[in-house]
Protein backbone atom coordinates (compact mmCIF):
# COMPACT_ATOMS: atom_id res chain seq x y z
CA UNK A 1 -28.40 40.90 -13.50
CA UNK A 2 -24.30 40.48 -13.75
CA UNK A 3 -25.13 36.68 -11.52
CA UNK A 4 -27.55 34.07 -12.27
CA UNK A 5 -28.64 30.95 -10.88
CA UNK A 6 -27.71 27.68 -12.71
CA UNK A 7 -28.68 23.56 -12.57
CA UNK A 8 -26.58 20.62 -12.00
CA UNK A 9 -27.45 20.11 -15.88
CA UNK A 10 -25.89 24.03 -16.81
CA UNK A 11 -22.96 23.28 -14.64
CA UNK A 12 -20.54 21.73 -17.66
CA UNK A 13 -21.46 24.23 -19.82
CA UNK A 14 -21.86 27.56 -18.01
CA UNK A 15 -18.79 26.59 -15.52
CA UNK A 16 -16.51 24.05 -16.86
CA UNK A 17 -16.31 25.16 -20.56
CA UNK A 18 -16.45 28.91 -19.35
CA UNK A 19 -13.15 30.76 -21.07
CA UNK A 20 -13.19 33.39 -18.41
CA UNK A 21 -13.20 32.75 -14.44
CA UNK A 22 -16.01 31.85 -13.09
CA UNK A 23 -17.23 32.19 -9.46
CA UNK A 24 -19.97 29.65 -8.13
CA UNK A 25 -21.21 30.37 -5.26
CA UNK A 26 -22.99 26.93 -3.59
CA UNK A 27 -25.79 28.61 -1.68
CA UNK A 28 -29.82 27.81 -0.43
CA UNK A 29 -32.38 29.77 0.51
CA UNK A 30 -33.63 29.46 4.17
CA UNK A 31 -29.37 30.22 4.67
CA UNK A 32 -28.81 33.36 6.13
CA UNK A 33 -24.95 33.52 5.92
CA UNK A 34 -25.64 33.10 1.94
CA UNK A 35 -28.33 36.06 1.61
CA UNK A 36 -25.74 38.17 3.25
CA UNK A 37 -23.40 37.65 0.78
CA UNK A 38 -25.77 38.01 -2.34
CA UNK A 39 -24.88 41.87 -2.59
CA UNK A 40 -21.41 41.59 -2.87
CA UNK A 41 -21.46 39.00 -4.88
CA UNK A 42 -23.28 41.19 -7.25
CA UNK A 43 -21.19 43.84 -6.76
CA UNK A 44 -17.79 42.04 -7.49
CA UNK A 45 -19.97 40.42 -10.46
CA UNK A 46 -20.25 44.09 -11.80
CA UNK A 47 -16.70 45.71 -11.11
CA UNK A 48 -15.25 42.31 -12.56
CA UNK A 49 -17.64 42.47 -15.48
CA UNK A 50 -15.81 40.90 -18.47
CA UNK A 51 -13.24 39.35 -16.88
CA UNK A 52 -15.32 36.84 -14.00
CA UNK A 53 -18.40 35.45 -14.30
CA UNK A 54 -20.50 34.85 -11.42
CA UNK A 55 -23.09 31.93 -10.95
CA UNK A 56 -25.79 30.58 -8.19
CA UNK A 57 -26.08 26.85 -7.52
CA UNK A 58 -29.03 26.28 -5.07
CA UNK A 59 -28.03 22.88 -3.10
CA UNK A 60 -31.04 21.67 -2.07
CA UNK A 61 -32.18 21.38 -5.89
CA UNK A 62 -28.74 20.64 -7.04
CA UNK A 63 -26.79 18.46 -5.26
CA UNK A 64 -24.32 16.76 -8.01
CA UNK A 65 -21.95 19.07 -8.35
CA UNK A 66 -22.10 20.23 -4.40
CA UNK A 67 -21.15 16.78 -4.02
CA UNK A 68 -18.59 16.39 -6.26
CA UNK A 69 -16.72 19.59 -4.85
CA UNK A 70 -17.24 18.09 -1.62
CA UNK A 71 -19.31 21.06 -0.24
CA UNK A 72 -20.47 20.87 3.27
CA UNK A 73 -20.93 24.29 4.26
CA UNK A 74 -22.84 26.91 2.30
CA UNK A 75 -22.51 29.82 1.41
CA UNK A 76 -19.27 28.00 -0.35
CA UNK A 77 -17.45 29.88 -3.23
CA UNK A 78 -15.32 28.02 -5.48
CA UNK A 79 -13.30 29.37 -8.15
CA UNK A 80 -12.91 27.80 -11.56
CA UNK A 81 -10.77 28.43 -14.61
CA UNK A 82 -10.47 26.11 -17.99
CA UNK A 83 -12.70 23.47 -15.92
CA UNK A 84 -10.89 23.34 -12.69
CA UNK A 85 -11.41 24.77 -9.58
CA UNK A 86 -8.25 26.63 -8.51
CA UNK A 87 -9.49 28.40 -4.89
CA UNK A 88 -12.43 28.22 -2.77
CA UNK A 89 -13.86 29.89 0.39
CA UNK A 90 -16.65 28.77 2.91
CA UNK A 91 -18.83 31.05 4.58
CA UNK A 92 -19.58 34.65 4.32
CA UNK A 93 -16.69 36.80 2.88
CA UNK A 94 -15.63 40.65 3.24
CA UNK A 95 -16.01 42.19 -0.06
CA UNK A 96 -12.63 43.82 0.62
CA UNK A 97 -11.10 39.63 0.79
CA UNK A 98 -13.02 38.89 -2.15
CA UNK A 99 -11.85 41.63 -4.38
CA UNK A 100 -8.39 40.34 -3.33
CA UNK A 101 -9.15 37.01 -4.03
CA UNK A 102 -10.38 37.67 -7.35
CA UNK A 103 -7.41 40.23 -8.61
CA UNK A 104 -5.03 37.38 -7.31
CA UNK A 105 -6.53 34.85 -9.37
CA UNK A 106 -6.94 37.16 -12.32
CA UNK A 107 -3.62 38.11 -11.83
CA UNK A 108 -2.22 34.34 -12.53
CA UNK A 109 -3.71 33.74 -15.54
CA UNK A 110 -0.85 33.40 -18.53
């Protein structure tokens, strides 16, 4: 699976010392908004193989980081590169704006 979920303990390592881009995506189960956009977030995970990583942080289990980023609605995708988050997006997302999104940020880098 090109996304996997990860704990307010993984967070430093899997996100903040991640070389590539990484894509959280702040989610819980019992929300609907954030099963919907489970597919394309595997999707973009796969066409962006490589170059972005994506990862799960359940917010009812793990609330640090949720915190920390301020997160008050869910499904909420935040965007990090060399340990800081550099876009974000709340609620659910057209894979078409996300592929943008993504190619913008890749785009950026150097």
């Amino acid at each position: 699976m090109s996304q996997h979920e990860i704990t307010d303990q993984q967070f430093q390592s899997e996100v903040l010392e991640a070389s590539e881009l990484v894509l959280v995506d702040f989610w819980a189960p019992w929300c609907g908004p954030c099963r919907m956009m489970a597919p394309t977030l595997e999707k973009v995970a796969g066409q962006f193989a490589g170059q972005l990583k994506v990862v799960k942080v359940n917010v009812d289990s793990n609330q640090e980081w949720a915190t920390k980023y301020s997160v008050r609605g869910i499904p909420a995708l935040f965007f990090f590169r060399a340990g800081q988050p550099v876009d974000n997006a709340v609620g659910v997302q057209s894979e078409a704006s996300l592929v943008q999104r993504i190619e913008k940020l890749l785009a950026s880098v150097g």
